[in-house]
PDB file of N, CA and C in Angstrom:
ATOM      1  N   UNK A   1      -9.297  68.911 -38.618  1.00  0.00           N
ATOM      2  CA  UNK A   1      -8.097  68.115 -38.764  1.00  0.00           C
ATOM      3  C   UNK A   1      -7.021  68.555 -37.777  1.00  0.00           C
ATOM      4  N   UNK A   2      -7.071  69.701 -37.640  1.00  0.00           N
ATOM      5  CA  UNK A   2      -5.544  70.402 -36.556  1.00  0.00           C
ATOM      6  C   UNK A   2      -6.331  70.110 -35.462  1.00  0.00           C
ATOM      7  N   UNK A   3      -7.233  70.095 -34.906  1.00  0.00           N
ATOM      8  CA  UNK A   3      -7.628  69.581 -33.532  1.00  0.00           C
ATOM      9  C   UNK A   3      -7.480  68.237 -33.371  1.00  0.00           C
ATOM     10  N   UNK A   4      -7.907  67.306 -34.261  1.00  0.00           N
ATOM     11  CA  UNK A   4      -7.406  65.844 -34.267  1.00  0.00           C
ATOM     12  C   UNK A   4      -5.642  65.804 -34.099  1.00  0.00           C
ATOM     13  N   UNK A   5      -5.528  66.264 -34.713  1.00  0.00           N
ATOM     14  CA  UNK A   5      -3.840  66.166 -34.813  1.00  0.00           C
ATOM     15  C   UNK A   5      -3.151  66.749 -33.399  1.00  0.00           C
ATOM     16  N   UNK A   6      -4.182  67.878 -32.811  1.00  0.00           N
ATOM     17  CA  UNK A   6      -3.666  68.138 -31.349  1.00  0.00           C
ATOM     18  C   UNK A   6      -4.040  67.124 -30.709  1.00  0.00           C
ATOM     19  N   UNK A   7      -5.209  66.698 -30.532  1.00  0.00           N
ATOM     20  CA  UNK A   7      -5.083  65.567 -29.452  1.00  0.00           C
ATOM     21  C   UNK A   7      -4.732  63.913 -29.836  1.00  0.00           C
ATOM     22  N   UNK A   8      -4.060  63.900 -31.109  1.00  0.00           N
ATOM     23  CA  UNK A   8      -3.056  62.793 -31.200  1.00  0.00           C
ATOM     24  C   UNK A   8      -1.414  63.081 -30.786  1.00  0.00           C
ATOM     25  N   UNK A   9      -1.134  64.026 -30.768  1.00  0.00           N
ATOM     26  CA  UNK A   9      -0.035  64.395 -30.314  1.00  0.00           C
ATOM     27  C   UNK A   9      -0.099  64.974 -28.744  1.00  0.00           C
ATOM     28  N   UNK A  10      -0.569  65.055 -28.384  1.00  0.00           N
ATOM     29  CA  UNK A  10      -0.914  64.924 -26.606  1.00  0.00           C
ATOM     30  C   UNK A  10      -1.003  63.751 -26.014  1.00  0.00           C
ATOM     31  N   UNK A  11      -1.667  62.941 -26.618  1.00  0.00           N
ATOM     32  CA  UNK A  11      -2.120  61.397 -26.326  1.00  0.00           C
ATOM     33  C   UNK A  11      -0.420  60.641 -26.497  1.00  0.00           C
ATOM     34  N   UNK A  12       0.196  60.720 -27.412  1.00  0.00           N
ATOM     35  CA  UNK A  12       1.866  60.432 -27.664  1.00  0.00           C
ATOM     36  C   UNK A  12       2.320  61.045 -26.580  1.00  0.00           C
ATOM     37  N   UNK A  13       2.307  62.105 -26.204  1.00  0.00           N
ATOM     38  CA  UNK A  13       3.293  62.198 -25.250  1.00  0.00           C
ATOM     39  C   UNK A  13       2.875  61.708 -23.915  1.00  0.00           C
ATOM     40  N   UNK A  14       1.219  61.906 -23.549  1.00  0.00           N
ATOM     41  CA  UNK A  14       1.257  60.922 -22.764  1.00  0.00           C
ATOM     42  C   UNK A  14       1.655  59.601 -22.126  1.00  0.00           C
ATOM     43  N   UNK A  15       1.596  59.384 -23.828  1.00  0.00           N
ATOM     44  CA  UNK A  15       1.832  57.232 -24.045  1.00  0.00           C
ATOM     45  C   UNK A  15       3.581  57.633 -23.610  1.00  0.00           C
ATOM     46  N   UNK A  16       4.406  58.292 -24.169  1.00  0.00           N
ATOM     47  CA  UNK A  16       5.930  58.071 -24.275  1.00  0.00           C
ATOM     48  C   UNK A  16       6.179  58.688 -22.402  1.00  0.00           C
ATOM     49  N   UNK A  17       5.666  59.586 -22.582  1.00  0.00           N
ATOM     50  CA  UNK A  17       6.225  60.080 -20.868  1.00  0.00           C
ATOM     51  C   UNK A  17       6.027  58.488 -19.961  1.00  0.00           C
ATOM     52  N   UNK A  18       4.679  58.079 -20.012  1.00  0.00           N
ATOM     53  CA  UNK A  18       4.163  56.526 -19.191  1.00  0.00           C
ATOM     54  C   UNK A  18       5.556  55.861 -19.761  1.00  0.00           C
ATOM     55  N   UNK A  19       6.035  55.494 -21.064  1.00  0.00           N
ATOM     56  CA  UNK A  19       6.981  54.309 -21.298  1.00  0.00           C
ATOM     57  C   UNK A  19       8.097  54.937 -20.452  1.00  0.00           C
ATOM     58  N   UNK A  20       8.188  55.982 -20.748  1.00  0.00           N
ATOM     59  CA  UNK A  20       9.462  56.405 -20.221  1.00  0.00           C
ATOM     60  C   UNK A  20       9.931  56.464 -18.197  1.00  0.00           C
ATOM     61  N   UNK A  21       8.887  56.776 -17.740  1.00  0.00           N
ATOM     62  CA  UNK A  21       8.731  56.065 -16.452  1.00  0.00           C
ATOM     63  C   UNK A  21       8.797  55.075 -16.186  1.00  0.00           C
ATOM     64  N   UNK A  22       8.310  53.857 -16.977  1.00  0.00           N
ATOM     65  CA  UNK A  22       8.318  52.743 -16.593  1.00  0.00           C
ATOM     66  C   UNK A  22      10.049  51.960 -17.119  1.00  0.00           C
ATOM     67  N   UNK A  23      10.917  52.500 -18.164  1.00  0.00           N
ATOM     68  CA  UNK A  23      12.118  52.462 -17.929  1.00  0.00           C
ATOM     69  C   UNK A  23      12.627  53.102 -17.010  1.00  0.00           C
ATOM     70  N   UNK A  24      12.641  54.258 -16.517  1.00  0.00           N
ATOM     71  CA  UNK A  24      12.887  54.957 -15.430  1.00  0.00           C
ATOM     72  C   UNK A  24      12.840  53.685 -14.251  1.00  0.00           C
ATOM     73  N   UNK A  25      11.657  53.397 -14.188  1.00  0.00           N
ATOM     74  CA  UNK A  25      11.566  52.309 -12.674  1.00  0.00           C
ATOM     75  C   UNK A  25      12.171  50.938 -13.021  1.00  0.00           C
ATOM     76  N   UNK A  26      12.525  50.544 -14.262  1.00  0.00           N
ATOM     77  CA  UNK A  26      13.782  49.527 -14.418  1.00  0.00           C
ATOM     78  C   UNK A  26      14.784  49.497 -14.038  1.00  0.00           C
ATOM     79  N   UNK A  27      15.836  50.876 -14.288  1.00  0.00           N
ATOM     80  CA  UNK A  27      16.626  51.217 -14.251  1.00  0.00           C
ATOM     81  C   UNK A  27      16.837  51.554 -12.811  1.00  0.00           C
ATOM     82  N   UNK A  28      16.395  51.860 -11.970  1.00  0.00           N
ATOM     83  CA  UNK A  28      16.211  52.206 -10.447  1.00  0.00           C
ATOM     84  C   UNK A  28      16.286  50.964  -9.537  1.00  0.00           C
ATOM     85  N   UNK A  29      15.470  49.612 -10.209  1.00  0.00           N
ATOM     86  CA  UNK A  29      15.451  48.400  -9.206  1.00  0.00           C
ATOM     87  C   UNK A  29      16.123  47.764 -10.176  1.00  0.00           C
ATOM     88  N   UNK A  30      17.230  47.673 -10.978  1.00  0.00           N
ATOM     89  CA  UNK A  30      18.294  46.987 -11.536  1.00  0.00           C
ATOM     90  C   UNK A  30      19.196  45.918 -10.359  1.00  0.00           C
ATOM     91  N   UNK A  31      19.192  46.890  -9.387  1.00  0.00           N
ATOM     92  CA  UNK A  31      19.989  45.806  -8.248  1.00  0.00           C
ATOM     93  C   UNK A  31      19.097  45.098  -7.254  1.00  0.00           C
ATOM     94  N   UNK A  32      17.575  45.424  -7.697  1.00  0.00           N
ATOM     95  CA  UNK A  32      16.943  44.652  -6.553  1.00  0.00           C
ATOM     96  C   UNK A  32      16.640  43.148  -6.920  1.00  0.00           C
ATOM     97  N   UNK A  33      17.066  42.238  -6.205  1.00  0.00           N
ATOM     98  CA  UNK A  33      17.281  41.067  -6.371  1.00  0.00           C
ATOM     99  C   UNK A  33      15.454  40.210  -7.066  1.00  0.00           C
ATOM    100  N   UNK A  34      15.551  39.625  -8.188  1.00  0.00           N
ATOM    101  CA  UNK A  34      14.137  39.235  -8.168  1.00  0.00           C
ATOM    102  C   UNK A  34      13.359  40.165  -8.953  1.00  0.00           C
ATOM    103  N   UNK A  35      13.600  41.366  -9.283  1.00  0.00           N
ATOM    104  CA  UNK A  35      13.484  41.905  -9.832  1.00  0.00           C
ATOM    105  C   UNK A  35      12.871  41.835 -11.566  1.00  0.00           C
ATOM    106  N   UNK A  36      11.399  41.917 -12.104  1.00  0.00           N
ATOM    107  CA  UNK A  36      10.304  41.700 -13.112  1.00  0.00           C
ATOM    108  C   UNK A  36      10.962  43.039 -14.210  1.00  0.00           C
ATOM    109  N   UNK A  37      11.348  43.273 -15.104  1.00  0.00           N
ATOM    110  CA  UNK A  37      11.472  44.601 -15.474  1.00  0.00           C
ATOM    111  C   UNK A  37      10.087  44.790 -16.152  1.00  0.00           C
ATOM    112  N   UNK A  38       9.381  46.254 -16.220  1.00  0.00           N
ATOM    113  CA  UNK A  38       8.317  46.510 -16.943  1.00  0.00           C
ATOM    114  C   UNK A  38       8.653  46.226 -18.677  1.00  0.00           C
ATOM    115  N   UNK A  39       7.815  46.109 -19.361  1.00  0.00           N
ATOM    116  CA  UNK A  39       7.647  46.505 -20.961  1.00  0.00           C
ATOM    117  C   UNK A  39       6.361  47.102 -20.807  1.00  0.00           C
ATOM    118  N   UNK A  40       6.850  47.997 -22.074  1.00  0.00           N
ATOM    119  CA  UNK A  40       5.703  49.014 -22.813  1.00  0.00           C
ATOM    120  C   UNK A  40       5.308  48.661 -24.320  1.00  0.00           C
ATOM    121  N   UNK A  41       4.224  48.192 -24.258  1.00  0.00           N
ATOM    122  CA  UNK A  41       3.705  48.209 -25.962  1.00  0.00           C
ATOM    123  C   UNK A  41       2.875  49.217 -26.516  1.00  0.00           C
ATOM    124  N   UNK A  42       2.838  49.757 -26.886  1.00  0.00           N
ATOM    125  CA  UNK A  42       2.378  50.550 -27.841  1.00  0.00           C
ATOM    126  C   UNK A  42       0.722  50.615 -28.937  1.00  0.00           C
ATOM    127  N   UNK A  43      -0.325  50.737 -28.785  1.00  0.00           N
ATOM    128  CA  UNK A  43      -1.390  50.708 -29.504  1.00  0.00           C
ATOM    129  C   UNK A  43      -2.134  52.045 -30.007  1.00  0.00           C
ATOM    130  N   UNK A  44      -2.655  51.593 -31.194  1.00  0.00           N
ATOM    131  CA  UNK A  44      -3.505  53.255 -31.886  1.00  0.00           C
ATOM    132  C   UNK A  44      -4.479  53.288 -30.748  1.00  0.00           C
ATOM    133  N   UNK A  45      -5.355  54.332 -30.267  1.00  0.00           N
ATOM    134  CA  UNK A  45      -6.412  54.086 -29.415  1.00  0.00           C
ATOM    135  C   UNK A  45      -7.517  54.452 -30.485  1.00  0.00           C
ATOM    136  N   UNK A  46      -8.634  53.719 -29.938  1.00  0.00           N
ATOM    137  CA  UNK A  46     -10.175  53.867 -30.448  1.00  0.00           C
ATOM    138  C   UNK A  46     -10.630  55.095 -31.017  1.00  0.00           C
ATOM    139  N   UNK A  47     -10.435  56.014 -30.425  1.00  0.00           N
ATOM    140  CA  UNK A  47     -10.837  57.531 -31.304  1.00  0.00           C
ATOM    141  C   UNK A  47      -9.754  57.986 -32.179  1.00  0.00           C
ATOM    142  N   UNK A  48      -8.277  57.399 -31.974  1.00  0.00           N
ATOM    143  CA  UNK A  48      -7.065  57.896 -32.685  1.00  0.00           C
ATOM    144  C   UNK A  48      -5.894  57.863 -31.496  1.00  0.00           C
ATOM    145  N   UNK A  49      -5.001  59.164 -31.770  1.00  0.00           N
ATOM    146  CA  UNK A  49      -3.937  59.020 -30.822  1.00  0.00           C
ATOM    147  C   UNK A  49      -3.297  57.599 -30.365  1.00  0.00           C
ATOM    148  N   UNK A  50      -2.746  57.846 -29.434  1.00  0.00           N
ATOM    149  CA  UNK A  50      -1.842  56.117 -28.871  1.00  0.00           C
ATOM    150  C   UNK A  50      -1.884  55.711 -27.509  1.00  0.00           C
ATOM    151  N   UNK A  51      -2.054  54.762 -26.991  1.00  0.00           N
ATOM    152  CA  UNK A  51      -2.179  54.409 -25.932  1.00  0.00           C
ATOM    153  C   UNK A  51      -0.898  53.126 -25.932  1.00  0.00           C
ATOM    154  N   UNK A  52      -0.261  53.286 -24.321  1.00  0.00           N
ATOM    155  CA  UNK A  52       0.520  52.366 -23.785  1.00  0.00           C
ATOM    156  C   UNK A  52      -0.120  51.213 -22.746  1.00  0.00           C
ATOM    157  N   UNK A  53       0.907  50.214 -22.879  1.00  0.00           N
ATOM    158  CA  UNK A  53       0.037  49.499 -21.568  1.00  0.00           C
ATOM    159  C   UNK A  53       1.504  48.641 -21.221  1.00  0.00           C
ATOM    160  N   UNK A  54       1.770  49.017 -19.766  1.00  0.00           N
ATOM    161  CA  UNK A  54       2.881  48.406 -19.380  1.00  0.00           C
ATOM    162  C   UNK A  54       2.911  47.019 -18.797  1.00  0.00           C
ATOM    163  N   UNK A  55       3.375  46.463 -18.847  1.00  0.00           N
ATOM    164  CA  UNK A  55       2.981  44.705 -18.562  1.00  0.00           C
ATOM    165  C   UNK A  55       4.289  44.511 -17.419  1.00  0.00           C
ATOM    166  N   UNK A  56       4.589  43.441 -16.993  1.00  0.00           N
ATOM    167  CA  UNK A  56       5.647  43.097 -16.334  1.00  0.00           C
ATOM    168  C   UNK A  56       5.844  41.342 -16.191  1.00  0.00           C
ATOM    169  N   UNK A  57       6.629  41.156 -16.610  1.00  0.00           N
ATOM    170  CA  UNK A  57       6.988  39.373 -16.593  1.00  0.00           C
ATOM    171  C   UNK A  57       6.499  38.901 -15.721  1.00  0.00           C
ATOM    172  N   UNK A  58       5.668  37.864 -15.948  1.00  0.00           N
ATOM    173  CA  UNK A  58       5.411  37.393 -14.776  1.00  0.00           C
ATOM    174  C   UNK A  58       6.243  36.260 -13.958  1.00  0.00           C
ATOM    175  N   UNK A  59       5.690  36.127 -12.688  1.00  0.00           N
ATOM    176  CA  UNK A  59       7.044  35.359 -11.825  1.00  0.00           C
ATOM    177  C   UNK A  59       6.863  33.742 -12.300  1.00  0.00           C
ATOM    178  N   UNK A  60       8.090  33.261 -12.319  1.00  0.00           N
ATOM    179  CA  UNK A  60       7.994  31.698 -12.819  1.00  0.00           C
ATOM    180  C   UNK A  60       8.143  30.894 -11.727  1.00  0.00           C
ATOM    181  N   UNK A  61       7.223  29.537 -10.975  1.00  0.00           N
ATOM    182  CA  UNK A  61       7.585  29.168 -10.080  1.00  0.00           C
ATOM    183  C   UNK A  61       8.215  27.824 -10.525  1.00  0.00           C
ATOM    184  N   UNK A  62       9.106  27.488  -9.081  1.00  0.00           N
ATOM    185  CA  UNK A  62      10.159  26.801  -9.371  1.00  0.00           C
ATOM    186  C   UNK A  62      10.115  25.820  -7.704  1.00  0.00           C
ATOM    187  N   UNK A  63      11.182  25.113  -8.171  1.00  0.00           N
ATOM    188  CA  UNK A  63      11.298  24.257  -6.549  1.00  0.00           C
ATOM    189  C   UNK A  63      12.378  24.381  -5.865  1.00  0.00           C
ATOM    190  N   UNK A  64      12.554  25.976  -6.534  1.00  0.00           N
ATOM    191  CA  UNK A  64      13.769  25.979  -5.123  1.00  0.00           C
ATOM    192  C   UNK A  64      13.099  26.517  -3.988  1.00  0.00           C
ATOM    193  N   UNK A  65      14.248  26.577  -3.243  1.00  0.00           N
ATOM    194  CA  UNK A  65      13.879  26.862  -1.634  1.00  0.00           C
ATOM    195  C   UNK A  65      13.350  28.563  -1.766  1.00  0.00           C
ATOM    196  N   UNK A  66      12.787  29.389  -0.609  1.00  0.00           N
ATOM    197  CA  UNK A  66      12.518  30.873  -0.946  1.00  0.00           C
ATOM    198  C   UNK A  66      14.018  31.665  -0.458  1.00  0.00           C
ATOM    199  N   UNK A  67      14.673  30.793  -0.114  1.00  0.00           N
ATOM    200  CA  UNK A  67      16.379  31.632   0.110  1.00  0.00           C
ATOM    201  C   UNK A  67      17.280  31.655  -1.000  1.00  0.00           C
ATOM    202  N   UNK A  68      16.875  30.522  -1.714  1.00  0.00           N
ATOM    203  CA  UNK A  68      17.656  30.323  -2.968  1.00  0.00           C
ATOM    204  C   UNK A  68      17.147  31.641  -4.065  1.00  0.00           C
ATOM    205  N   UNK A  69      15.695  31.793  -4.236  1.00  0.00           N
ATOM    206  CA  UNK A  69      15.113  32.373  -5.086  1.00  0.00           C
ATOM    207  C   UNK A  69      15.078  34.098  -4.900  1.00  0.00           C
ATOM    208  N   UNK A  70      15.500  34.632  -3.383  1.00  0.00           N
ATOM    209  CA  UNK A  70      15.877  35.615  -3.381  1.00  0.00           C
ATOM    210  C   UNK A  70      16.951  35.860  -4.032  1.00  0.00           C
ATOM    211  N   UNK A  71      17.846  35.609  -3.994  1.00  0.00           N
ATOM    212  CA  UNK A  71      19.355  35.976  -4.351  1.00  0.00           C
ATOM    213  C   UNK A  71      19.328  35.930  -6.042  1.00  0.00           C
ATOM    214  N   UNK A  72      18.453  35.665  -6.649  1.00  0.00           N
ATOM    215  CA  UNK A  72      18.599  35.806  -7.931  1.00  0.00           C
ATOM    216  C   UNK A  72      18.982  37.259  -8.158  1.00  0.00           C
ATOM    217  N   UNK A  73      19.301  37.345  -9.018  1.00  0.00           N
ATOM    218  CA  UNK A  73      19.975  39.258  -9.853  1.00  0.00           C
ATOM    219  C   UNK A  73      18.340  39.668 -10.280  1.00  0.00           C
ATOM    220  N   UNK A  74      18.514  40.530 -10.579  1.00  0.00           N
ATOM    221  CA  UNK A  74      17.396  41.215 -11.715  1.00  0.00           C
ATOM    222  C   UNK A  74      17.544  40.842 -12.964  1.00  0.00           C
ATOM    223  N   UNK A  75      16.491  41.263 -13.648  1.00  0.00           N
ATOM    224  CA  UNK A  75      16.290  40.628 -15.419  1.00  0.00           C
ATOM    225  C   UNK A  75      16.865  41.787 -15.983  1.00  0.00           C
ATOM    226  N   UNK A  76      17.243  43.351 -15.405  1.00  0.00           N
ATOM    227  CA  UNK A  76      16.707  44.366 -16.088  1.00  0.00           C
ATOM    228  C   UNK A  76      18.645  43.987 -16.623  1.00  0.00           C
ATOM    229  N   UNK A  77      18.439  45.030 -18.165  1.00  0.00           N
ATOM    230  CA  UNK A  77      18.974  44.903 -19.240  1.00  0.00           C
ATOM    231  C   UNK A  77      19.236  46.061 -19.245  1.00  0.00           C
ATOM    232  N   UNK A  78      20.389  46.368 -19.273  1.00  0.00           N
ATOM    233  CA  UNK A  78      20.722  47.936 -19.426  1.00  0.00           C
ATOM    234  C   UNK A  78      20.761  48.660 -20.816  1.00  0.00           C
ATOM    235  N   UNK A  79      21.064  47.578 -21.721  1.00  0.00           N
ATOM    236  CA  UNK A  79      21.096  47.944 -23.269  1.00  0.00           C
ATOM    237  C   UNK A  79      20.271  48.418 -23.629  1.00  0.00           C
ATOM    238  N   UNK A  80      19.055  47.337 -23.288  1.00  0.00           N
ATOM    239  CA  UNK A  80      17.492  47.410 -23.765  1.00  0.00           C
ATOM    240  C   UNK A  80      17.376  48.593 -23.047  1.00  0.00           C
ATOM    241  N   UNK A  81      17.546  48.951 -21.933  1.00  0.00           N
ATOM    242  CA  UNK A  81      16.387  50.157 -21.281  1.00  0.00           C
ATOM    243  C   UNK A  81      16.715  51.497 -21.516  1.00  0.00           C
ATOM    244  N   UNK A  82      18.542  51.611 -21.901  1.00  0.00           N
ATOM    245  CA  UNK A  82      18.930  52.815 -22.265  1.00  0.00           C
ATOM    246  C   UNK A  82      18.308  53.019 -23.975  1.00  0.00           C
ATOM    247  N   UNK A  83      18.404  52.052 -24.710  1.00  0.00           N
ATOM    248  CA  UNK A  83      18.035  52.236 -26.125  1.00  0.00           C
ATOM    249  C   UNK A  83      16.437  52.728 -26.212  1.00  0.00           C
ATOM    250  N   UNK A  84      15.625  51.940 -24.951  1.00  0.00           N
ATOM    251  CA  UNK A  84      14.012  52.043 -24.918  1.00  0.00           C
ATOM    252  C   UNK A  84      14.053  53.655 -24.503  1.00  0.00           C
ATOM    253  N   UNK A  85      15.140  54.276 -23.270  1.00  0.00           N
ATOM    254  CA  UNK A  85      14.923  55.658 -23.050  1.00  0.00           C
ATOM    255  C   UNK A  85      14.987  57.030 -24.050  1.00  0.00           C
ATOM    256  N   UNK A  86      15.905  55.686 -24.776  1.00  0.00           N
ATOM    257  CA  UNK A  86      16.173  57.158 -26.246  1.00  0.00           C
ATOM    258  C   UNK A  86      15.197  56.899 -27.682  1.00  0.00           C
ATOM    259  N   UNK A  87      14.517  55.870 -27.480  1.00  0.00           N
ATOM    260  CA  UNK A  87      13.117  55.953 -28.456  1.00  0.00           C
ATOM    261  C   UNK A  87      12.273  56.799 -27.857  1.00  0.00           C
ATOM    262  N   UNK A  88      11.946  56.486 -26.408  1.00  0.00           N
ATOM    263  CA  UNK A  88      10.641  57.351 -25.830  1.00  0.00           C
ATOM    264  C   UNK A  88      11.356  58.901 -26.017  1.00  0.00           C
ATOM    265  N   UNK A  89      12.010  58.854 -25.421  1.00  0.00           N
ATOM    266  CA  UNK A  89      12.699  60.367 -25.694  1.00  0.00           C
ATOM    267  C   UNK A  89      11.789  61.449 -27.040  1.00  0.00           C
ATOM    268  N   UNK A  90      12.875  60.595 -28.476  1.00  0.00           N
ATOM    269  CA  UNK A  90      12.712  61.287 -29.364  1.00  0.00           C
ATOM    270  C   UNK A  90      10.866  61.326 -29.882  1.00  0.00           C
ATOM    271  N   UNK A  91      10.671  60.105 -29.415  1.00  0.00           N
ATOM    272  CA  UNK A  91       8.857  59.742 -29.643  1.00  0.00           C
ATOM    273  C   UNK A  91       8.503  61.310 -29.025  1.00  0.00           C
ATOM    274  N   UNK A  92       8.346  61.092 -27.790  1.00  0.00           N
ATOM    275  CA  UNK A  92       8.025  62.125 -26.562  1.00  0.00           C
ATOM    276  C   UNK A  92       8.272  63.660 -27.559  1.00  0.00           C
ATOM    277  N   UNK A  93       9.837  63.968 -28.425  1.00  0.00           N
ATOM    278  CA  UNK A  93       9.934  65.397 -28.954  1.00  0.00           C
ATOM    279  C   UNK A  93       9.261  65.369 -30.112  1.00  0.00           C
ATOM    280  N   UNK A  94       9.039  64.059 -30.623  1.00  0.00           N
ATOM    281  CA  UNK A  94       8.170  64.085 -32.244  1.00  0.00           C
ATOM    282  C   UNK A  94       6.670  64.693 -31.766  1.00  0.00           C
ATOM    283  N   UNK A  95       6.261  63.863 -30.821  1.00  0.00           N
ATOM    284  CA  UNK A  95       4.841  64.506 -30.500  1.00  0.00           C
ATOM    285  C   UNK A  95       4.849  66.310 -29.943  1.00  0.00           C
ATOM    286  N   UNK A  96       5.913  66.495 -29.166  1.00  0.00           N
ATOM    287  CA  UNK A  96       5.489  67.862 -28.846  1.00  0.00           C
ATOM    288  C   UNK A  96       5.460  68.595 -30.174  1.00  0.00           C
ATOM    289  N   UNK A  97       6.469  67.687 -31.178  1.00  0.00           N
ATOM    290  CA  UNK A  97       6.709  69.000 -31.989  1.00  0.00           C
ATOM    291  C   UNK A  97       4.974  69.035 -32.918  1.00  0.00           C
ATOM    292  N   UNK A  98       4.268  67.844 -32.824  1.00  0.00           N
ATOM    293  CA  UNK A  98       3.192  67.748 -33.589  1.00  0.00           C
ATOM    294  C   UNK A  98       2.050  68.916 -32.875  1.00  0.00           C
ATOM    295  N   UNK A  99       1.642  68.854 -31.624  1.00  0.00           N
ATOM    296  CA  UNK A  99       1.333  70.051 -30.818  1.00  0.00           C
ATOM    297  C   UNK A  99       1.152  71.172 -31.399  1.00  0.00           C
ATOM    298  N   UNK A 100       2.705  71.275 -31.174  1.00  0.00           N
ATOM    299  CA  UNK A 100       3.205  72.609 -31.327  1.00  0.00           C
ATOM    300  C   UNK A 100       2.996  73.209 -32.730  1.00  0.00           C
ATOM    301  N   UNK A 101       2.972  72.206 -33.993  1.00  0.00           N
ATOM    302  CA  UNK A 101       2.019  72.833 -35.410  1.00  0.00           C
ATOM    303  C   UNK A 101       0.752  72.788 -35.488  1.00  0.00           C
ATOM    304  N   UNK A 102       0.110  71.687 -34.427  1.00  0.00           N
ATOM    305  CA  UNK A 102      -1.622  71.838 -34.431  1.00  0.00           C
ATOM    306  C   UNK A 102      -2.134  73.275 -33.983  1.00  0.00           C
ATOM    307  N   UNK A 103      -0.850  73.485 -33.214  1.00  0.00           N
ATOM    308  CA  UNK A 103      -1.180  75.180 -32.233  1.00  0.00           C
ATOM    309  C   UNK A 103      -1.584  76.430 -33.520  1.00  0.00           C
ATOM    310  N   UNK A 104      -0.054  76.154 -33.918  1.00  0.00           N
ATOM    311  CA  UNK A 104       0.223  76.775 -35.399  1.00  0.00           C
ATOM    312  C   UNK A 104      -0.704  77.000 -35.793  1.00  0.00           C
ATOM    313  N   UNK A 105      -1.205  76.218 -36.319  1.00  0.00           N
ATOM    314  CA  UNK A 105      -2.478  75.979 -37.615  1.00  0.00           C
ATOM    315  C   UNK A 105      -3.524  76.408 -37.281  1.00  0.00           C
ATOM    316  N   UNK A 106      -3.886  76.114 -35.676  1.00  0.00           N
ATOM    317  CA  UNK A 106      -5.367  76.721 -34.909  1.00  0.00           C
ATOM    318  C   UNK A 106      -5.210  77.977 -34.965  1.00  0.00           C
ATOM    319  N   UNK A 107      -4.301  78.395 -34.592  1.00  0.00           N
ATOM    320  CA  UNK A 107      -3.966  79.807 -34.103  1.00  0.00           C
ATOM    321  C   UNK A 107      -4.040  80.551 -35.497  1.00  0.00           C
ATOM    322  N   UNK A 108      -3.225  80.480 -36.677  1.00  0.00           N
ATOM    323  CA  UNK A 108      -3.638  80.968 -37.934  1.00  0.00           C
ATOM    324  C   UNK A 108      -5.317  80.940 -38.499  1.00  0.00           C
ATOM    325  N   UNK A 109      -5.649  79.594 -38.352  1.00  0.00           N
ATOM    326  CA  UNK A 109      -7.697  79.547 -38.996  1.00  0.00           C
ATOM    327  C   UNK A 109      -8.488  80.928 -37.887  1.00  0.00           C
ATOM    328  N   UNK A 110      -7.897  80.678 -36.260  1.00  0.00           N
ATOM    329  CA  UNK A 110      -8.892  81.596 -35.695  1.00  0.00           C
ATOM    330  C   UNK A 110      -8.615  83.053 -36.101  1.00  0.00           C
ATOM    331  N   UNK A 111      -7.363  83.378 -36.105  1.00  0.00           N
ATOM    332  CA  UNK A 111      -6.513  85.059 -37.035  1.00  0.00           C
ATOM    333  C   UNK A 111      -7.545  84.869 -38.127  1.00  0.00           C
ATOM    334  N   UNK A 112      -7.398  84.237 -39.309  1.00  0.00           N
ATOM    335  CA  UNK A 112      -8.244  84.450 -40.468  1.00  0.00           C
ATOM    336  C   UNK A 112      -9.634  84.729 -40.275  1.00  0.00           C
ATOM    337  N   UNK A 113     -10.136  84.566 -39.362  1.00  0.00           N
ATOM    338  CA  UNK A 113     -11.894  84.480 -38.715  1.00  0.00           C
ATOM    339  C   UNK A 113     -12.101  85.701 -38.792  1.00  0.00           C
ATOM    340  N   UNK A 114     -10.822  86.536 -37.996  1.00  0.00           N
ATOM    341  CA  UNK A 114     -11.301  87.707 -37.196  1.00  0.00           C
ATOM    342  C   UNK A 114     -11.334  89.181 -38.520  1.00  0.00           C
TER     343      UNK A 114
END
C-alpha cells in the first residue's frame, strides 16, 4: 500500500508541475497577438496515480483578411491562470507531502525487518 501511495503521489506532482507549466506558458504569451491559451484536465491513470493532458483551443476560421486576424489580443485570462497557478501549486505540495509519508511508512516496515 505505501508503495502504491508513493507512486501516486509522484505521478501528482508530475501531472501538477506539467499543469503548472502550461499556465506558466499562458501567462508569458498573454501579449502575443492570436494567442490559443493551453488547458489542463486532469484524469486517474490506468494503474492509479493521475495523469494530465494539455489541450489548446483550437483556431476558428473566419473571413477576415490575415491582417485583420493578426491584431487580435490573446484569449489568455489572467484570473483564470493566476487562480489555475494556485490550485497546481497547493495540488503539487499535497502530493509531495503524500511522498514524503509513503517514505515514512517504507522507511519504518524496512527498520522493523531488521
Amino acid at each position: 500500500m505505501a508503495i502504491s501511495a508513493l507512486n501516486s503521489g509522484i505521478s501528482a506532482m508530475r501531472a501538477f508541475e506539467t499543469a503548472l507549466d502550461s499556465t506558466g506558458h499562458n501567462i508569458a504569451n498573454a501579449n502575443t497577438n492570436n494567442f490559443k491559451p493551453q488547458t489542463a484536465s486532469f484524469q486517474e491513470g490506468v494503474n492509479g496515480g493521475v495523469i494530465v493532458n494539455i489541450s489548446q483551443a483550437s483556431k476558428t476560421l473566419s473571413a477576415q483578411s490575415t491582417e485583420q486576424s493578426t491584431s487580435q489580443p490573446s484569449e489568455t485570462d489572467f484570473g483564470t491562470e493566476i487562480t489555475n497557478s494556485l490550485q497546481y501549486k497547493i495540488g503539487f505540495q499535497m502530493a509531495a507531502k503524500l511522498v514524503k509519508t509513503s517514505d515514512e511508512i517504507l522507511d519504518t516496515l524496512i527498520n522493523m525487518k531488521k
